[in-house]
N, C-alpha and C. Protein backbone atom coordinates (compact mmCIF):
# COMPACT_ATOMS: atom_id res chain seq x y z
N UNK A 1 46.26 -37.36 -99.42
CA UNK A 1 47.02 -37.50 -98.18
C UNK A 1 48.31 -36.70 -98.30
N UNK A 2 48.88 -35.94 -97.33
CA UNK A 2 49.89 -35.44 -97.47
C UNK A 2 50.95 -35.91 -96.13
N UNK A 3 50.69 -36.99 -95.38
CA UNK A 3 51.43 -37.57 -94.88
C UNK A 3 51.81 -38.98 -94.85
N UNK A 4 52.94 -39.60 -94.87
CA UNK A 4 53.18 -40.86 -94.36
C UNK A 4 52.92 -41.66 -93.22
N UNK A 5 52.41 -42.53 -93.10
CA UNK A 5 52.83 -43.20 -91.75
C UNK A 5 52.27 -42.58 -90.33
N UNK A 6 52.08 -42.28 -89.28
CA UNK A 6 52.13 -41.75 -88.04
C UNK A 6 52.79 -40.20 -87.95
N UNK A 7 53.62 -39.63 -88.74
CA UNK A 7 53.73 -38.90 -88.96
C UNK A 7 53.55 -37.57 -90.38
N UNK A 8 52.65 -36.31 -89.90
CA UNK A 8 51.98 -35.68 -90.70
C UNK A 8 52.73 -34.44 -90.64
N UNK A 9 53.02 -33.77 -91.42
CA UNK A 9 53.49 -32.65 -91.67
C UNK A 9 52.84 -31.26 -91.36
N UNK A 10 53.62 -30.42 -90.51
CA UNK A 10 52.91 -29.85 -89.73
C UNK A 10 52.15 -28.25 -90.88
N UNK A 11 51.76 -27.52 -90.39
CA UNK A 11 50.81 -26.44 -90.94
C UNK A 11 51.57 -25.58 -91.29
N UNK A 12 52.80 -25.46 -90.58
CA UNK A 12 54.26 -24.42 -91.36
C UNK A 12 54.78 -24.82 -92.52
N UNK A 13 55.11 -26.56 -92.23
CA UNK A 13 55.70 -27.20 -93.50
C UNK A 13 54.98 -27.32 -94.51
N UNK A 14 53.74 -27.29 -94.22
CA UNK A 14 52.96 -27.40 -95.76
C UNK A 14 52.69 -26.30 -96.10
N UNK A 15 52.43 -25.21 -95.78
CA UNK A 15 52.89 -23.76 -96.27
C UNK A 15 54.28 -23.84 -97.14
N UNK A 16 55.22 -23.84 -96.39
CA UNK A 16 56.26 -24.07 -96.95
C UNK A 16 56.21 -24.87 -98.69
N UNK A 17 56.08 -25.87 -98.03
CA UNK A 17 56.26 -26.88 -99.40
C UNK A 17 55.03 -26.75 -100.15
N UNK A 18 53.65 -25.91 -99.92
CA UNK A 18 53.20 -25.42 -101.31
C UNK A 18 53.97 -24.13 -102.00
N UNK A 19 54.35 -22.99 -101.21
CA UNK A 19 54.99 -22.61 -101.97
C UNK A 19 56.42 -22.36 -102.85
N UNK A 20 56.86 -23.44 -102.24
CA UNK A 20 57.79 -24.12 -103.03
C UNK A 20 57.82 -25.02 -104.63
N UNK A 21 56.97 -25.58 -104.10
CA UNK A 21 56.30 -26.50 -105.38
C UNK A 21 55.49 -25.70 -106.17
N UNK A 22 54.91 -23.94 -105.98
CA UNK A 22 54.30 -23.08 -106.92
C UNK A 22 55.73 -22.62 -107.29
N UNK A 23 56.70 -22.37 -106.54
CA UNK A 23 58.41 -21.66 -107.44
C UNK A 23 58.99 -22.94 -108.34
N UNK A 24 58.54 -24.10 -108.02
CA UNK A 24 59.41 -25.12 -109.20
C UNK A 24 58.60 -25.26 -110.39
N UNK A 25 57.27 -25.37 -110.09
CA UNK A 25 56.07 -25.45 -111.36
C UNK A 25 56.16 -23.89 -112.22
N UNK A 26 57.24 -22.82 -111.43
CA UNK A 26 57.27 -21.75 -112.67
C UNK A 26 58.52 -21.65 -112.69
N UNK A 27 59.20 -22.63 -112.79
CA UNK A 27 60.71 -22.60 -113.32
C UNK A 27 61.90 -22.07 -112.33
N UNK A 28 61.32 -21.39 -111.30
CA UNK A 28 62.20 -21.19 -110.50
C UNK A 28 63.31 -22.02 -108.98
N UNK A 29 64.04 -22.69 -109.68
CA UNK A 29 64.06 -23.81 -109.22
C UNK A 29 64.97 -23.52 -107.52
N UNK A 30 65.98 -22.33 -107.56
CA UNK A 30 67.13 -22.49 -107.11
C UNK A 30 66.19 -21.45 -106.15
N UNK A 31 65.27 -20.99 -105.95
CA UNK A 31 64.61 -20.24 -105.02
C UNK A 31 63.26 -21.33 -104.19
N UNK A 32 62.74 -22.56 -104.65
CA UNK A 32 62.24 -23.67 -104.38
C UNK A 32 63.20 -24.69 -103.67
N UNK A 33 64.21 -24.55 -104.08
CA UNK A 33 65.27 -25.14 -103.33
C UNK A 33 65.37 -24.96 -101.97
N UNK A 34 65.37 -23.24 -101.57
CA UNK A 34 65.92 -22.80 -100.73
C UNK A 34 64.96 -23.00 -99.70
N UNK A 35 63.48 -22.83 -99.71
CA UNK A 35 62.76 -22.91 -99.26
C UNK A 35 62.21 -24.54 -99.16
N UNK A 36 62.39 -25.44 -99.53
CA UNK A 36 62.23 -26.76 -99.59
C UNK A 36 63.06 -27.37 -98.33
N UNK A 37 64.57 -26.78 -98.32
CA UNK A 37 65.53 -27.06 -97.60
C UNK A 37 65.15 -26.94 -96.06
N UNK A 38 64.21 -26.04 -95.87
CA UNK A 38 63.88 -25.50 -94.52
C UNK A 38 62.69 -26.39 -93.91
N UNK A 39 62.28 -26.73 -95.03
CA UNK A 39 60.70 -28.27 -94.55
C UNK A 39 61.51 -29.58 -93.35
N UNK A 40 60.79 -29.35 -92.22
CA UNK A 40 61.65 -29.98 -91.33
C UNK A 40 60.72 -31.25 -91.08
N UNK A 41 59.97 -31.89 -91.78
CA UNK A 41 59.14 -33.24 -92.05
C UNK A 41 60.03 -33.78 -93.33
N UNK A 42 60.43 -33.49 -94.02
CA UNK A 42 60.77 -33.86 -95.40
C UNK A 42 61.44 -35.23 -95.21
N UNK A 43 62.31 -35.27 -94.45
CA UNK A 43 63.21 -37.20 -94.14
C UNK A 43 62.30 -37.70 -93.46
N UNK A 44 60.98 -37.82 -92.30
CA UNK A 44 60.91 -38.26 -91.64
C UNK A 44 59.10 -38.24 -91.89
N UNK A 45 58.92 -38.94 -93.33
CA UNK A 45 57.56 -39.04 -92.99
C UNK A 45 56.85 -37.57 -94.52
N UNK A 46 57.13 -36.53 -94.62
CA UNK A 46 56.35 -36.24 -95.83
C UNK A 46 56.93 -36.17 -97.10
N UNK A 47 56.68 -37.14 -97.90
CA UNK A 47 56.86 -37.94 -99.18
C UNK A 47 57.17 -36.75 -99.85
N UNK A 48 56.24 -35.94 -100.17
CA UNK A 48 56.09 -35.47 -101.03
C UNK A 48 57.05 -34.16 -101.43
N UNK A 49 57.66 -33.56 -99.92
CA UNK A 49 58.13 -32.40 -99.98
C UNK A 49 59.91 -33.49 -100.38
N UNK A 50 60.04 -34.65 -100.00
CA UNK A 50 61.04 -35.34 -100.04
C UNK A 50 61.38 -35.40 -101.96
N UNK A 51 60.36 -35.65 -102.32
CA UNK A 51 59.95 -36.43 -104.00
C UNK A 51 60.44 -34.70 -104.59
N UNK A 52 59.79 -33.19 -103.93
CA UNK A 52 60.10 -32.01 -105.14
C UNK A 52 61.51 -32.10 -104.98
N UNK A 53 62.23 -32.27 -103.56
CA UNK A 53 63.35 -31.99 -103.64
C UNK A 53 64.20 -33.10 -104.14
N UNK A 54 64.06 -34.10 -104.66
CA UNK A 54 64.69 -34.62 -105.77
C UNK A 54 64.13 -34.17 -106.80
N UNK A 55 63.23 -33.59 -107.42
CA UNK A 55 62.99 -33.18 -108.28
C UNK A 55 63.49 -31.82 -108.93
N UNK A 56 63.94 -31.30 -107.89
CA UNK A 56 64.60 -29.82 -107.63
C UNK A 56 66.21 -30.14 -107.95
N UNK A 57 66.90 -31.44 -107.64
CA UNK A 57 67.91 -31.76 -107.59
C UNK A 57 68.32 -31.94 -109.05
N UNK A 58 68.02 -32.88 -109.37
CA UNK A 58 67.62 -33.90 -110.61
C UNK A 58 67.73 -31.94 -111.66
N UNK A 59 66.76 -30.95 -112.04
CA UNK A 59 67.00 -29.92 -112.40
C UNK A 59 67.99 -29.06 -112.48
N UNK A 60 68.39 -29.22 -111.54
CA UNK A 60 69.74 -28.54 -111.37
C UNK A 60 70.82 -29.19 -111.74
N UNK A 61 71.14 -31.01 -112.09
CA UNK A 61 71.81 -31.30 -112.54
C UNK A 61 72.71 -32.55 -111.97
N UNK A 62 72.20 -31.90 -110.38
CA UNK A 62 72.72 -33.05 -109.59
C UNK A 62 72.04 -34.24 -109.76
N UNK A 63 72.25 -35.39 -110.54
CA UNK A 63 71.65 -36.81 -110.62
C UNK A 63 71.72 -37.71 -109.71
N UNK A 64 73.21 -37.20 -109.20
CA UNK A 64 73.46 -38.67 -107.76
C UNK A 64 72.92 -38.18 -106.66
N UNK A 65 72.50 -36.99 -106.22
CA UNK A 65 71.52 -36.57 -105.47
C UNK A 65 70.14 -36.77 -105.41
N UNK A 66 69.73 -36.11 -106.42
CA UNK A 66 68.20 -36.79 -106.87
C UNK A 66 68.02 -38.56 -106.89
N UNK A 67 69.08 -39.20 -107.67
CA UNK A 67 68.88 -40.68 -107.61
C UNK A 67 68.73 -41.40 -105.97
N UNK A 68 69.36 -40.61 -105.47
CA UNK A 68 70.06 -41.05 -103.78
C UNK A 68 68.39 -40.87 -103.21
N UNK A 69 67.80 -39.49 -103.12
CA UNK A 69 66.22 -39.62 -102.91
C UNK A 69 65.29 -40.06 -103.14
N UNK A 70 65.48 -40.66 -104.77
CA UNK A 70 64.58 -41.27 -105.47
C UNK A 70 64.41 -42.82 -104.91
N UNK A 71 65.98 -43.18 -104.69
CA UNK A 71 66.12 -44.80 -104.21
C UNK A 71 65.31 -44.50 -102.92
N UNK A 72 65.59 -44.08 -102.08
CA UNK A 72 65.46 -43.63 -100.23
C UNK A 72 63.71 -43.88 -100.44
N UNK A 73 62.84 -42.87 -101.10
CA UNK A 73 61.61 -43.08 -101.41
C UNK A 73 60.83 -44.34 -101.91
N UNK A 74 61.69 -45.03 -102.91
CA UNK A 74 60.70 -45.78 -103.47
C UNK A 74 61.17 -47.29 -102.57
N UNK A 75 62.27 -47.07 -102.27
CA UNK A 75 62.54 -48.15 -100.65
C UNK A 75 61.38 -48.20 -99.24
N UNK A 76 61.29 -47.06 -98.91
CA UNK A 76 61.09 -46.72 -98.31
C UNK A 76 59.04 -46.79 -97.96
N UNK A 77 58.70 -46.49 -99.73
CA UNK A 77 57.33 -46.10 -99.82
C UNK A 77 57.10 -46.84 -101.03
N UNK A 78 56.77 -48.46 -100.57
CA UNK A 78 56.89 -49.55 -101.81
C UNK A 78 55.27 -49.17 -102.95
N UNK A 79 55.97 -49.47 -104.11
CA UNK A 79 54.55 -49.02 -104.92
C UNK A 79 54.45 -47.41 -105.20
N UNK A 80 55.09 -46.30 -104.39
CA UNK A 80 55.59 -45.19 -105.27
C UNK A 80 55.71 -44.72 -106.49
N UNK A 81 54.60 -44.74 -107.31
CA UNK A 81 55.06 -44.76 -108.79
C UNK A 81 55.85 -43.59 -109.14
N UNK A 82 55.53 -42.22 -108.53
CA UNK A 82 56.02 -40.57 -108.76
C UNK A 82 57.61 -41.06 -108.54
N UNK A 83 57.75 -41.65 -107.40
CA UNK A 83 59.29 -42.09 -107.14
C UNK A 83 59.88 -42.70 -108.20
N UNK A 84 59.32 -44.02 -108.28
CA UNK A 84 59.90 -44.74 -109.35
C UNK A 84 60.33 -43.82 -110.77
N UNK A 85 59.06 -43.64 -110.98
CA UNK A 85 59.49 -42.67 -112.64
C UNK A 85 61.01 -41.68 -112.76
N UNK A 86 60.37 -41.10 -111.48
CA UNK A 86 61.89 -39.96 -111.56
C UNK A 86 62.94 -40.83 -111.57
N UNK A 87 63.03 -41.82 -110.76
CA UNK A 87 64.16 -42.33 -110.42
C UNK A 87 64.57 -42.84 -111.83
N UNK A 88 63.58 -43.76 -112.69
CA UNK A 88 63.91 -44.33 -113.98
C UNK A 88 64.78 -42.53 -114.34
N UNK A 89 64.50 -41.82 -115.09
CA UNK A 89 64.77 -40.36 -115.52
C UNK A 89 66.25 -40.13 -114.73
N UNK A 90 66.72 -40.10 -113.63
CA UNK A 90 67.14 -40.07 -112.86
C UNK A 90 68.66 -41.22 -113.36
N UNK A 91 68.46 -42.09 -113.92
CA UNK A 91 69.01 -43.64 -113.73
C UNK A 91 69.37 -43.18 -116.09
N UNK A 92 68.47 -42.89 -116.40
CA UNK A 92 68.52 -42.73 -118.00
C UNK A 92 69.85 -41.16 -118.17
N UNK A 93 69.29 -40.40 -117.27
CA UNK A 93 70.55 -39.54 -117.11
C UNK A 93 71.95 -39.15 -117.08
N UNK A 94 72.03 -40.19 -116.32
CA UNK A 94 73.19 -40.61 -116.24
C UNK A 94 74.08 -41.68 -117.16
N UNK A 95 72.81 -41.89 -118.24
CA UNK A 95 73.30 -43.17 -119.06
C UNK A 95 73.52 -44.41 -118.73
N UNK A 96 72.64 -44.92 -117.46
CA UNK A 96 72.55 -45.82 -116.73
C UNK A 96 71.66 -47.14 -117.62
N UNK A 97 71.86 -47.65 -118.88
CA UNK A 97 70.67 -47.86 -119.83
C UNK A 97 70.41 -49.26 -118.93
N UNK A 98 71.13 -49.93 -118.83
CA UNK A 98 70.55 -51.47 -118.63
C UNK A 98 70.12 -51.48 -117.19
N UNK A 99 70.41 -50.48 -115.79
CA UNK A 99 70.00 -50.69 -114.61
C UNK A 99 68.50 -49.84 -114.99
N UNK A 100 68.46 -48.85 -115.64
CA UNK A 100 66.70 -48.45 -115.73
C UNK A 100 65.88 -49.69 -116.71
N UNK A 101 66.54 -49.75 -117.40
CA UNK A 101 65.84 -51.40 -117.92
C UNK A 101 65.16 -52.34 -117.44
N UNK A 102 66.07 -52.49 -116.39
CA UNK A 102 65.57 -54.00 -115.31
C UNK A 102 65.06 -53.29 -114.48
N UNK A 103 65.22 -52.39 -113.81
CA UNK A 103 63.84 -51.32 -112.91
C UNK A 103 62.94 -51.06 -113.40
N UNK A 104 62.81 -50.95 -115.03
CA UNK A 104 61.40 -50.63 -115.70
C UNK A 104 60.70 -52.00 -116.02
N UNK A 105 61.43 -52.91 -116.03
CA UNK A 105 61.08 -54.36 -116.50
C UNK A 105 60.20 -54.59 -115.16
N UNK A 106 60.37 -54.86 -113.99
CA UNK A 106 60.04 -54.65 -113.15
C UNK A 106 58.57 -54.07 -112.34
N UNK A 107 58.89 -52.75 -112.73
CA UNK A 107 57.55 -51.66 -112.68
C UNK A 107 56.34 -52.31 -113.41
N UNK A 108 56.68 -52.38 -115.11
CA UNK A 108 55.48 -52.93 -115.87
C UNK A 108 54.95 -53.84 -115.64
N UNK A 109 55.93 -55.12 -114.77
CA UNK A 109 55.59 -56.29 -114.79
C UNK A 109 54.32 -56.24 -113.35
N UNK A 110 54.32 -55.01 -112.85
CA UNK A 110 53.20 -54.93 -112.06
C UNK A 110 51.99 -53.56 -112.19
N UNK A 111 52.60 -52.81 -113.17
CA UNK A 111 51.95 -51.62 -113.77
C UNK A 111 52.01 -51.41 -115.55
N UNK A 112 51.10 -52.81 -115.91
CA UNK A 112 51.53 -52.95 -117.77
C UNK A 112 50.91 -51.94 -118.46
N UNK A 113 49.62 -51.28 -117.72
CA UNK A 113 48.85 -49.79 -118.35
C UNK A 113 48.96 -48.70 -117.54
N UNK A 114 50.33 -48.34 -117.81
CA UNK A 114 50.65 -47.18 -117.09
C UNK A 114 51.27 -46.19 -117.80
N UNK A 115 50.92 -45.43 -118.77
CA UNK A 115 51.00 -44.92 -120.22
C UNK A 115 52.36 -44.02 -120.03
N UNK A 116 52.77 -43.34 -118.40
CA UNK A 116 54.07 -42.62 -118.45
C UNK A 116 54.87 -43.63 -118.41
N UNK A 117 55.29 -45.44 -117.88
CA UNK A 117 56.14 -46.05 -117.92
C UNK A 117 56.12 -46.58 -119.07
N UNK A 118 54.86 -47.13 -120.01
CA UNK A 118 55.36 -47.18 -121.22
C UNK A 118 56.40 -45.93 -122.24
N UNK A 119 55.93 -44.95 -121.73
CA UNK A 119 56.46 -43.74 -122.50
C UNK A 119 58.07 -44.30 -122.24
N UNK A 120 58.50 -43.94 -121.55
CA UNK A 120 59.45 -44.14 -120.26
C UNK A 120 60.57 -45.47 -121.02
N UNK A 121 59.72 -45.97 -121.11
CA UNK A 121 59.86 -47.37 -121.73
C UNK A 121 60.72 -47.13 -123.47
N UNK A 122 59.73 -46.65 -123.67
CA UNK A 122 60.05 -45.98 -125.63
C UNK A 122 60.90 -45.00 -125.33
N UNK A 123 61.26 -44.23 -124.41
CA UNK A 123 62.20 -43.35 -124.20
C UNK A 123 63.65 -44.23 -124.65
N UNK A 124 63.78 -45.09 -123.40
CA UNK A 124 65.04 -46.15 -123.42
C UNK A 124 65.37 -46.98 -124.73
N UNK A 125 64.48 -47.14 -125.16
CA UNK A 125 64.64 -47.71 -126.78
C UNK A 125 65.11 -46.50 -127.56
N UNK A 126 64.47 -45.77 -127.92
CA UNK A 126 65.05 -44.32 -128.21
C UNK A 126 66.28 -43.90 -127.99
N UNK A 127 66.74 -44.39 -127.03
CA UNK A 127 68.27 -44.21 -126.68
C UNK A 127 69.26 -44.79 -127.57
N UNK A 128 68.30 -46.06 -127.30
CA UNK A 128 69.01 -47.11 -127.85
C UNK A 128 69.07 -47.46 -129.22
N UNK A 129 68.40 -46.36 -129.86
CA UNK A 129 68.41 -46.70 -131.24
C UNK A 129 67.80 -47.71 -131.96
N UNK A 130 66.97 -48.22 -131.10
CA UNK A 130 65.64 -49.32 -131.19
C UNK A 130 64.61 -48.50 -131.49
N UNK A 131 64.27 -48.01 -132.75
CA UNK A 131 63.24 -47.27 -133.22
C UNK A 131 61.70 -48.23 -133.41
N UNK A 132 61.87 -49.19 -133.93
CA UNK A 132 61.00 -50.31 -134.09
C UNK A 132 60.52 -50.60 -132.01
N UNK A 133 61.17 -50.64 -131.41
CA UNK A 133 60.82 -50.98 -130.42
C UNK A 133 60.27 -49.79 -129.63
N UNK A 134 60.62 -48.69 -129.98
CA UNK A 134 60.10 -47.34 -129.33
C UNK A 134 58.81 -47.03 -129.83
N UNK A 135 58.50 -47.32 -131.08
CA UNK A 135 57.08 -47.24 -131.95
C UNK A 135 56.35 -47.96 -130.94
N UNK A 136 56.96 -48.87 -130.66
CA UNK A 136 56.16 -50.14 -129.98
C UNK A 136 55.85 -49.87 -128.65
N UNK A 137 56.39 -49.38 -127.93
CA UNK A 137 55.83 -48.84 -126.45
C UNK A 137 55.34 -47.66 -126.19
N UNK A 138 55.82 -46.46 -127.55
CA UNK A 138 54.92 -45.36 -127.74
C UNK A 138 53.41 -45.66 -128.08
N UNK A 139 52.88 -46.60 -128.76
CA UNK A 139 51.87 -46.78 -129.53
C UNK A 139 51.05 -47.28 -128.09
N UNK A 140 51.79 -48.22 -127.50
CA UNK A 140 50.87 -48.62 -125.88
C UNK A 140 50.53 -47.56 -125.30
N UNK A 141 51.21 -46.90 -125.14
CA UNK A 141 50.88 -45.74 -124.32
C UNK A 141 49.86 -45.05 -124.85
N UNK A 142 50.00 -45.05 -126.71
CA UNK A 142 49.03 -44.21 -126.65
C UNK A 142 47.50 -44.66 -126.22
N UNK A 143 47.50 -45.91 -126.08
CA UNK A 143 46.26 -46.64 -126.85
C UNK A 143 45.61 -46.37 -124.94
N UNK A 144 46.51 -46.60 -124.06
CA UNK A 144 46.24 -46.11 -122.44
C UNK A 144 46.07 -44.92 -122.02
N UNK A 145 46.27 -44.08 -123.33
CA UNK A 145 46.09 -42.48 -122.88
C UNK A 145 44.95 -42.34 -123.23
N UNK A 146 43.67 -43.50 -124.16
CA UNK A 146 42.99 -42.59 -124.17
C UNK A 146 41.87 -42.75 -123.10
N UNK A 147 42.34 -43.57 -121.84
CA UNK A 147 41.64 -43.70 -120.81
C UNK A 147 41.57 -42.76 -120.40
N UNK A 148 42.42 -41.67 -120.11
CA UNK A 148 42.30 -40.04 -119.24
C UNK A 148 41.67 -39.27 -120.12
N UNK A 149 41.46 -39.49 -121.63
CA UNK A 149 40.51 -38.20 -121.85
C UNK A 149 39.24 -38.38 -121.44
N UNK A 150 38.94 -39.89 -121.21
CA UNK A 150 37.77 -39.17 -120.71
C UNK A 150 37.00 -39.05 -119.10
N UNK A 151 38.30 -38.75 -118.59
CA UNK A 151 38.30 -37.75 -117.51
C UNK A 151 38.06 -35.86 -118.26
N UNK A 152 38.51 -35.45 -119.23
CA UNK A 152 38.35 -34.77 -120.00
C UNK A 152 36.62 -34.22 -120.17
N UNK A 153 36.75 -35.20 -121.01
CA UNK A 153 34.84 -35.15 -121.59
C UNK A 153 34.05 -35.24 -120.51
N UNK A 154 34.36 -36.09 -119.14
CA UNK A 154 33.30 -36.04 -118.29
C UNK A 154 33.02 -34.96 -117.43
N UNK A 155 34.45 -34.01 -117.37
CA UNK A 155 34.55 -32.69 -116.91
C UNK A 155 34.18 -32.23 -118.16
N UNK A 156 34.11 -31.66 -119.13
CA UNK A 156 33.29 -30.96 -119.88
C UNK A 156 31.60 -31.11 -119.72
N UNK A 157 31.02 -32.43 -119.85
CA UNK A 157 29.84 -32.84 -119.65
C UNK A 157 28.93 -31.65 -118.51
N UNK A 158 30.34 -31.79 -117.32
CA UNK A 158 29.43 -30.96 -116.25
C UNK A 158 29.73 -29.39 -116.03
N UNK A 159 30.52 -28.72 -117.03
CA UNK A 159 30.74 -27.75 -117.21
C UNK A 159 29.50 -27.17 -118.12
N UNK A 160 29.90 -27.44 -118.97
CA UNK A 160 28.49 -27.41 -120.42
C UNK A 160 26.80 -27.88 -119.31
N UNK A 161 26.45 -28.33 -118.49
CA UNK A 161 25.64 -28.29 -117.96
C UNK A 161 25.56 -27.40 -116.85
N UNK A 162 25.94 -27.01 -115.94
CA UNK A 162 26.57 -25.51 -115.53
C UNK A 162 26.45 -24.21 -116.20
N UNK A 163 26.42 -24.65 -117.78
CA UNK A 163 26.22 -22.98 -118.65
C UNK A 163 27.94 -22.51 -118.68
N UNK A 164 28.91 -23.00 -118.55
CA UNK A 164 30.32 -22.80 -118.48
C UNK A 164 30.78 -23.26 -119.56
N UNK A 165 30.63 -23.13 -121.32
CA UNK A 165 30.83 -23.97 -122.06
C UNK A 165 31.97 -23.23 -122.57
N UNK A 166 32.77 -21.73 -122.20
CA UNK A 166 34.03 -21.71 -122.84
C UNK A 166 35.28 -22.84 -121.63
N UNK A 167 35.15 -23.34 -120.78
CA UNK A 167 36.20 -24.44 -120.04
C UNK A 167 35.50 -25.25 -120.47
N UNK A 168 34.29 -25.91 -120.81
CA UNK A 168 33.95 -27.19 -121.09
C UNK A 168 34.42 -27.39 -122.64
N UNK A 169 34.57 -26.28 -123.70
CA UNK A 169 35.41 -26.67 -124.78
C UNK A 169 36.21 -26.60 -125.03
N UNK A 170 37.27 -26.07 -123.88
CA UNK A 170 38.71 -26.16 -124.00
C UNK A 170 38.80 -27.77 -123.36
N UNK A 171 38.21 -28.37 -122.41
CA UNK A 171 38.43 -29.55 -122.19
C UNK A 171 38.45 -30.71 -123.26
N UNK A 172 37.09 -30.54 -123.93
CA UNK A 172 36.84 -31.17 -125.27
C UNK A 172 38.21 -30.89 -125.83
N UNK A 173 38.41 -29.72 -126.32
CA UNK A 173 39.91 -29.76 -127.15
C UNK A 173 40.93 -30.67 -126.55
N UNK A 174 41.29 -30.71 -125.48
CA UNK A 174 42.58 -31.73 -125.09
C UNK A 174 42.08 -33.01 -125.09
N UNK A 175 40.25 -33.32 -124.59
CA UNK A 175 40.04 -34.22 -125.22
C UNK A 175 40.71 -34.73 -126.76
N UNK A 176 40.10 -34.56 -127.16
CA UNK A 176 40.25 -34.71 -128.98
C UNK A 176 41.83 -34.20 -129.26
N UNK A 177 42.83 -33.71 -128.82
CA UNK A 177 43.99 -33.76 -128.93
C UNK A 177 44.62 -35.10 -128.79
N UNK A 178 44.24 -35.70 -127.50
CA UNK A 178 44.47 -36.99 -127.03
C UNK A 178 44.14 -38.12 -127.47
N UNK A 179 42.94 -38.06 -128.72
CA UNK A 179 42.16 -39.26 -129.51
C UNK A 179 43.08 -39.56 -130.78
N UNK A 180 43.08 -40.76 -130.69
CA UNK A 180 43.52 -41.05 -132.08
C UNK A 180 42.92 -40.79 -133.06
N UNK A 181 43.34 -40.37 -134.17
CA UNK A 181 42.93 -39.87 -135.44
C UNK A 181 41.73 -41.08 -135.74
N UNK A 182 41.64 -42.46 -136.18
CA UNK A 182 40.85 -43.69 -136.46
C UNK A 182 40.11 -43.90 -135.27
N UNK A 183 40.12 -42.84 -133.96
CA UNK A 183 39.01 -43.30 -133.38
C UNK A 183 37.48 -43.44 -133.69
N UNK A 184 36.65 -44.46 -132.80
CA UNK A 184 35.12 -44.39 -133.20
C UNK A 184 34.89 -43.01 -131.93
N UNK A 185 35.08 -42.75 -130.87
CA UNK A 185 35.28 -41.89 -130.20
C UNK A 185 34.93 -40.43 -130.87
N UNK A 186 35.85 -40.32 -131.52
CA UNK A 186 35.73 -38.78 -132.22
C UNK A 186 34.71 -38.06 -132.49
N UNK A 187 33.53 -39.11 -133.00
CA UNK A 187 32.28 -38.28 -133.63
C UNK A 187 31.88 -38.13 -132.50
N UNK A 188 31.48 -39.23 -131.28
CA UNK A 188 30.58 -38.02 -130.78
C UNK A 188 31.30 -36.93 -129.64
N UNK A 189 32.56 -37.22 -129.50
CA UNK A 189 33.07 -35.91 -129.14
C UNK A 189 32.92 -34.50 -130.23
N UNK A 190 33.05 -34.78 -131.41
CA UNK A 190 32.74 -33.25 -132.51
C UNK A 190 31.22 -32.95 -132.14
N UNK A 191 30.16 -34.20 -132.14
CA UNK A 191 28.89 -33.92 -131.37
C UNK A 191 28.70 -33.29 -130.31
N UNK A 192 29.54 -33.14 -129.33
CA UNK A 192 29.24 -32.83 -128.03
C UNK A 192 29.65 -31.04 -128.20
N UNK A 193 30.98 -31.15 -129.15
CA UNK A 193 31.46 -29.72 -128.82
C UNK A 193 30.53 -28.98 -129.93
N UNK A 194 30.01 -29.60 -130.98
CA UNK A 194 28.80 -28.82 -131.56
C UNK A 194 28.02 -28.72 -130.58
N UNK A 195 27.43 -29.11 -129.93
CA UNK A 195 25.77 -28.97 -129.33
C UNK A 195 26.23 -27.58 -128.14
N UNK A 196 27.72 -27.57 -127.73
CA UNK A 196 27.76 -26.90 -126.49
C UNK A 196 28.35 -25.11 -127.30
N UNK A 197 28.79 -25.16 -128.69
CA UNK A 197 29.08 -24.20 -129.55
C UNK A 197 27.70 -23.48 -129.95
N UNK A 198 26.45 -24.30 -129.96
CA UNK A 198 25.33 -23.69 -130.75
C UNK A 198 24.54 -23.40 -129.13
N UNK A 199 24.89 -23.92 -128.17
CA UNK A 199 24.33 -23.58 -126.73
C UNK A 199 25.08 -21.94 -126.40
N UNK A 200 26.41 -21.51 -126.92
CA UNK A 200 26.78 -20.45 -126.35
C UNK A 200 26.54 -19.28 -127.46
N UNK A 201 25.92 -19.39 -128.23
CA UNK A 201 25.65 -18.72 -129.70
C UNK A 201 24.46 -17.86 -128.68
């Protein structure tokens, strides 16, 4: 969906705000800016062009800007997780430790496998010089990350059946990047990327 509510963002603005969001995804932030600025849906209904340009903000340095959007959004668009996160980031920035605390306390207490707010989570301990406690919400996360690889492997599966097995073993690789070392997992992922290695031979 790329609109909110009753109101949808028209066929200029989303021109616009894709290529805006291709100038921030290559670092060019202060030229994404400029062009972001001109999205005339952005307050009134499309989230998303609202969310780069705090994200655009937040980059550049301005925090009470970005935070000011981040709040406006996740007020606004309850259950927002993209919002929320920045905003945590947003709130840690500024050295805000105990108000992202109780906003993250919060989040988990309705999103407990959500492997970027655990991260997020071990970040703030990290701050805090709670190393024991950062192990501890890093390690959740990891154990929830390895739900997305296999989004991974199942896109390889249908690549490698396709006859496409140099993207189906780069997938496998971030697979198996993402596995824990003591996984039972592992073998038959090394199985899979053998069978699709002796298929492209």
């Amino acid at each position: 969906m790329t609109g909110c509510g009753p109101d949808r963002p028209s066929n200029g603005d989303l021109d616009v705000y894709i290529k805006a969001r291709d100038l921030y995804l290559r670092g060019a932030v202060d030229q994404a800016a400029q062009l972001v600025s001109h999205i005339n849906g952005r307050t009134s209904g499309f989230h998303q062009a609202r969310l780069l340009e705090g994200k655009i903000l937040y980059f550049k340095g301005d925090m009470t800007g970005s935070e000011h959007i981040f709040r406006e959004l996740t007020r606004r668009l309850s259950g927002y997780t993209e919002a929320q996160l920045w905003l945590l980031r947003s709130l840690q920035a500024q050295g805000r430790t105990r108000e992202a605390e109780d906003l993250l306390d919060a989040i988990l207490e309705l999103n407990p496998g959500d492997p970027r707010f655990l991260h997020q989570a071990g970040m703030l301990r990290l701050a805090g010089d709670d190393i024991g406690g950062a192990l501890a919400f890093f390690r959740r996360s990891q154990e929830y990350s390895v739900d997305l690889l296999q989004s991974y492997v199942e896109s390889a599966r249908i690549l490698y059946r396709f006859g496409m097995t140099d993207p189906a073993l780069a997938d496998l690789a971030t697979a198996k990047a993402l596995l824990p070392p003591d996984s039972t997992m592992r073998r038959p992922l090394e199985d899979l990327e053998r069978r699709i290695k002796e298929a492209r031979q």
